[in-house]
Protein backbone atom coordinates (compact mmCIF):
# COMPACT_ATOMS: atom_id res chain seq x y z
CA UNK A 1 -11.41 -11.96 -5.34
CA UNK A 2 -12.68 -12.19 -1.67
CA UNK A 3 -15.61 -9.16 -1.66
CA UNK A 4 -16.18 -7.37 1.93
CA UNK A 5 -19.83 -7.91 2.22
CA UNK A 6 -20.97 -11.99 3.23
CA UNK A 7 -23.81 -11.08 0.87
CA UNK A 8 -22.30 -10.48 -2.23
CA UNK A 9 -22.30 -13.49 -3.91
CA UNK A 10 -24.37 -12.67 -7.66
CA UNK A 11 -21.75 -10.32 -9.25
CA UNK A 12 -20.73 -8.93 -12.71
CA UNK A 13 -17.34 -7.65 -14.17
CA UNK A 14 -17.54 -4.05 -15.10
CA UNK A 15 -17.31 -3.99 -18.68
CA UNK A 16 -13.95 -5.35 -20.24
CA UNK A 17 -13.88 -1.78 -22.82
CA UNK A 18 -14.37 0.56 -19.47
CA UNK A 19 -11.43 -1.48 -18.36
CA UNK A 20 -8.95 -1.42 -20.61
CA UNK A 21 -9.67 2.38 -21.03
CA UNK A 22 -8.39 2.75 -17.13
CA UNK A 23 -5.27 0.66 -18.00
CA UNK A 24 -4.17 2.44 -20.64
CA UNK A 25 -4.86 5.81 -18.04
CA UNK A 26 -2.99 4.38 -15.84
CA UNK A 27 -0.27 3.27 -18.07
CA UNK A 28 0.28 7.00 -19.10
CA UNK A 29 0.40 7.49 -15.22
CA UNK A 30 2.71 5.55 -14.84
CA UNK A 31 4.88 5.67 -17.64
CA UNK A 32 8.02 4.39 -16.37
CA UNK A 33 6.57 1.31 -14.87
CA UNK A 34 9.12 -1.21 -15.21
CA UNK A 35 8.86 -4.28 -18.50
CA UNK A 36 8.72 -6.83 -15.95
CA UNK A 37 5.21 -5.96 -14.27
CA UNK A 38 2.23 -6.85 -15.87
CA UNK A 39 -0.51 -3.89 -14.84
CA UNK A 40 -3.87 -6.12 -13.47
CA UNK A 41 -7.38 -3.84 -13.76
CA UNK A 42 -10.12 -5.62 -12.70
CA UNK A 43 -14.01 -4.79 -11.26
CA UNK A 44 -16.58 -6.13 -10.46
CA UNK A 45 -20.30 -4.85 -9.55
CA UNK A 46 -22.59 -7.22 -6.80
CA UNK A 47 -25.98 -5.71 -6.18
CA UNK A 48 -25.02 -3.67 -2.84
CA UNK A 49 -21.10 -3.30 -3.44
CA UNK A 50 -18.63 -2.31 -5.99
CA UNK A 51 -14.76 -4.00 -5.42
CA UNK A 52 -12.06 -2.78 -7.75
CA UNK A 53 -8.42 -3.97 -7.94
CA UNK A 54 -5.25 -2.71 -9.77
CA UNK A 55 -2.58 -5.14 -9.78
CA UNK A 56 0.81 -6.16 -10.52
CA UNK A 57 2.20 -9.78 -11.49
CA UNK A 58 5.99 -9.77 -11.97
CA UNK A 59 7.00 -11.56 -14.53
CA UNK A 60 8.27 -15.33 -13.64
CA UNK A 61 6.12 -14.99 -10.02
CA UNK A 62 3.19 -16.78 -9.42
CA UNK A 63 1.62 -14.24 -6.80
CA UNK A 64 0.73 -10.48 -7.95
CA UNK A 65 0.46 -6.98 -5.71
CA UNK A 66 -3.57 -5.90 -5.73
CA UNK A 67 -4.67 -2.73 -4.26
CA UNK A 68 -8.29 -3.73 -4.10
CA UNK A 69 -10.96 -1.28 -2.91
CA UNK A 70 -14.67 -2.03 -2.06
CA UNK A 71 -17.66 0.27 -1.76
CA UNK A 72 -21.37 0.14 -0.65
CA UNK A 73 -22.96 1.08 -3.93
CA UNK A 74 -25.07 4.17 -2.86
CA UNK A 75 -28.34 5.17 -5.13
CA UNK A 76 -27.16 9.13 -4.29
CA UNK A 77 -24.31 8.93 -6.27
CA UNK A 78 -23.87 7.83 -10.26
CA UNK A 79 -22.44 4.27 -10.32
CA UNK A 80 -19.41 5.76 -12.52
CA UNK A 81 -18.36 8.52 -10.24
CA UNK A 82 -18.34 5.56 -7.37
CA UNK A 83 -16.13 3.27 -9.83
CA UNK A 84 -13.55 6.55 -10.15
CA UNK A 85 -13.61 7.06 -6.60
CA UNK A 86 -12.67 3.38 -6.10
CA UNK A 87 -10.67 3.41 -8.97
CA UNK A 88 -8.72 6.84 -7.21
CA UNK A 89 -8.11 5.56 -4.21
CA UNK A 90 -6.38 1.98 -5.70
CA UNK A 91 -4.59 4.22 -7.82
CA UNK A 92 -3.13 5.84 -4.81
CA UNK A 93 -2.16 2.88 -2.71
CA UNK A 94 -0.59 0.89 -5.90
CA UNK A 95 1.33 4.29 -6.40
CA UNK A 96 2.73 4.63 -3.45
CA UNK A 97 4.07 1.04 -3.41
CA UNK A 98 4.99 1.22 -7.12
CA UNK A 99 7.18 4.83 -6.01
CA UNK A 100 8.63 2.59 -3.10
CA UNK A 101 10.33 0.69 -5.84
CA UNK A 102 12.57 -2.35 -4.20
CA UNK A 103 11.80 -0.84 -0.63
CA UNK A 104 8.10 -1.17 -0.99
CA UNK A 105 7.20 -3.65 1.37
CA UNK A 106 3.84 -5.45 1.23
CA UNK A 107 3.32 -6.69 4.84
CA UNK A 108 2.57 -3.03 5.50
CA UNK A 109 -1.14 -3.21 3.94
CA UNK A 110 -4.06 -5.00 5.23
CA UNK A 111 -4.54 -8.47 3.95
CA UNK A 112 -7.99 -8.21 5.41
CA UNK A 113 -10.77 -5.52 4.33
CA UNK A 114 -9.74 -2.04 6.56
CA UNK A 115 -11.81 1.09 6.45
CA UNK A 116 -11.05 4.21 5.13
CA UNK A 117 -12.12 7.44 3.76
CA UNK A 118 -10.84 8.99 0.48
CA UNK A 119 -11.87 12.36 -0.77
CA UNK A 120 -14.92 12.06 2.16
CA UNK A 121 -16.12 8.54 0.34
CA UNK A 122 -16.13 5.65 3.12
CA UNK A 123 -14.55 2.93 1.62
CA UNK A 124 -12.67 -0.80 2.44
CA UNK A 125 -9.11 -1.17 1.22
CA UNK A 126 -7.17 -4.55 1.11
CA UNK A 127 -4.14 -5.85 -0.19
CA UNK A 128 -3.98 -9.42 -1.64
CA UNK A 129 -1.27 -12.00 -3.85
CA UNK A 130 -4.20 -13.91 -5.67
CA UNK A 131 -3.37 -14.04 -8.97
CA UNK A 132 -5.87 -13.47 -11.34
CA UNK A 133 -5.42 -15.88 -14.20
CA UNK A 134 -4.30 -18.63 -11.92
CA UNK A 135 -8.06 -18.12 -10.44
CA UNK A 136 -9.65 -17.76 -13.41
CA UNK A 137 -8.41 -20.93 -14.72
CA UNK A 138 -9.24 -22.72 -11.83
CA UNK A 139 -12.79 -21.43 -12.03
CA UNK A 140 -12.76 -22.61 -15.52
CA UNK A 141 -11.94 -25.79 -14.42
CA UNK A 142 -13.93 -26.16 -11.50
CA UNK A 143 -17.11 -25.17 -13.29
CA UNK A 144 -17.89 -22.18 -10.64
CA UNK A 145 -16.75 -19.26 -13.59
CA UNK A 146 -20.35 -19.24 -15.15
CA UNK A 147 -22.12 -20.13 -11.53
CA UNK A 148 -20.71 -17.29 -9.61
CA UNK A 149 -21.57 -14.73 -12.66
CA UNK A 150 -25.62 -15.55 -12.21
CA UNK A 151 -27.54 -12.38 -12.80
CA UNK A 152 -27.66 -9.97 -16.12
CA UNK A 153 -24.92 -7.59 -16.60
CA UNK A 154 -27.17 -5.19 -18.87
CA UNK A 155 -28.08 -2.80 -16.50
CA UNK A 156 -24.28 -2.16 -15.28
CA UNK A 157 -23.24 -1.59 -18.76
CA UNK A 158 -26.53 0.75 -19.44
CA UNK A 159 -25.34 3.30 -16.29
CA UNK A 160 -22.07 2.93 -17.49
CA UNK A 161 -23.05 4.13 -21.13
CA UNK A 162 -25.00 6.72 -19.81
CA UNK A 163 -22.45 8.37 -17.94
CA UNK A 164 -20.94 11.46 -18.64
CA UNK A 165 -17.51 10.89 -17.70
CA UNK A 166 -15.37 9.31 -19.69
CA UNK A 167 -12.39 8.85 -17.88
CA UNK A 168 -11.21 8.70 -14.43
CA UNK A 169 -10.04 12.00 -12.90
C-alpha cells in the first residue's frame, strides 16, 4: 500500500471487526461474484489521510485488482462518514470493473494517485496489483510490519465506536 501523501508514514489499520462488517456488505452487493475471486477490504488511518482499498485476487494469480481511494482526513466531518465516502467511491470503481466481467480491462485506471470528486468529497483514486498477503509476509519477514504501525490505534477505534452509523450506505 503506496499512500498519496509523502508524509504519511505512522499509520493504523481501521479496525479488523469494522472490516469484515463492509465485506460481508459488499458480499450481499455483490452476490453473484464469481468462487474464484477472493474479495480484499483493507484501511488504513495516517494522521492527515485515510486510504481504503477493495480488492480482488483470483484464485491461482499472484497479482490482485485494488480500487484504492485516499482522503485528507478533515476535522469537519466524522471520521466514519469519511471511511463510507471512501469506502463508496471504491465500491463504485471495483463495480464497474467487476460488471465488465472478462472485458474489464485494467490498463484503463490510474496506476498512480488521480483526483476526483464523489458525491462533492475531493478524493485520490488508484488502481494497483500488490497483493496483500504476499506484502504482508514480506513485512513479516523483513521486520518493517511492527515498525511501520508506530503510533496507538486507540483513538481510531474510539471515533469509530462512537459513531452512529453502522454500516456503509
Amino acid at each position: 500500500m503506496n499512500p498519496k501523501l509523502s508524509t504519511s508514514i505512522q499509520w493504523t489499520h481501521l479496525p479488523s471487526e469494522f472490516l469484515e462488517q463492509v465485506h460481508a456488505s459488499l458480499l450481499k452487493l455483490w452476490p453473484a461474484l464469481p468462487e474464484n475471486l477472493n474479495l480484499i477490504v483493507e484501511g488504513w488511518v495516517f494522521p492527515e489521510e485515510l486510504v481504503v482499498r477493495i480488492g480482488f485476487l483470483e484464485k491461482g494469480r499472484l497479482t490482485q485488482a485494488n480500487f484504492e481511494i485516499s482522503k485528507e482526513l478533515s476535522k469537519k466531518q466524522k471520521i466514519m462518514d469519511q471511511v463510507e465516502t471512501c469506502f463508496d467511491a471504491a465500491f463504485t470503481s471495483a463495480n464497474e470493473y467487476l460488471t465488465a466481467g472478462e472485458s474489464a480491462n485494467p490498463h484503463v485506471y490510474p496506476r498512480i494517485w488521480k483526483e476526483l470528486t464523489h458525491k462533492g468529497n475531493p478524493l485520490w483514486f488508484q488502481f494497483s496489483t500488490e497483493n496483500s498477503d504476499l506484502e504482508k509476509q514480506a513485512n513479516q519477514l523483513l521486520g518493517a510490519e511492527n515498525s511501520l504501525m508506530n503510533f496507538d490505534d486507540t483513538a481510531v477505534t474510539a471515533d469509530l465506536d462512537n459513531s452512529d452509523s453502522d454500516h456503509l450506505h
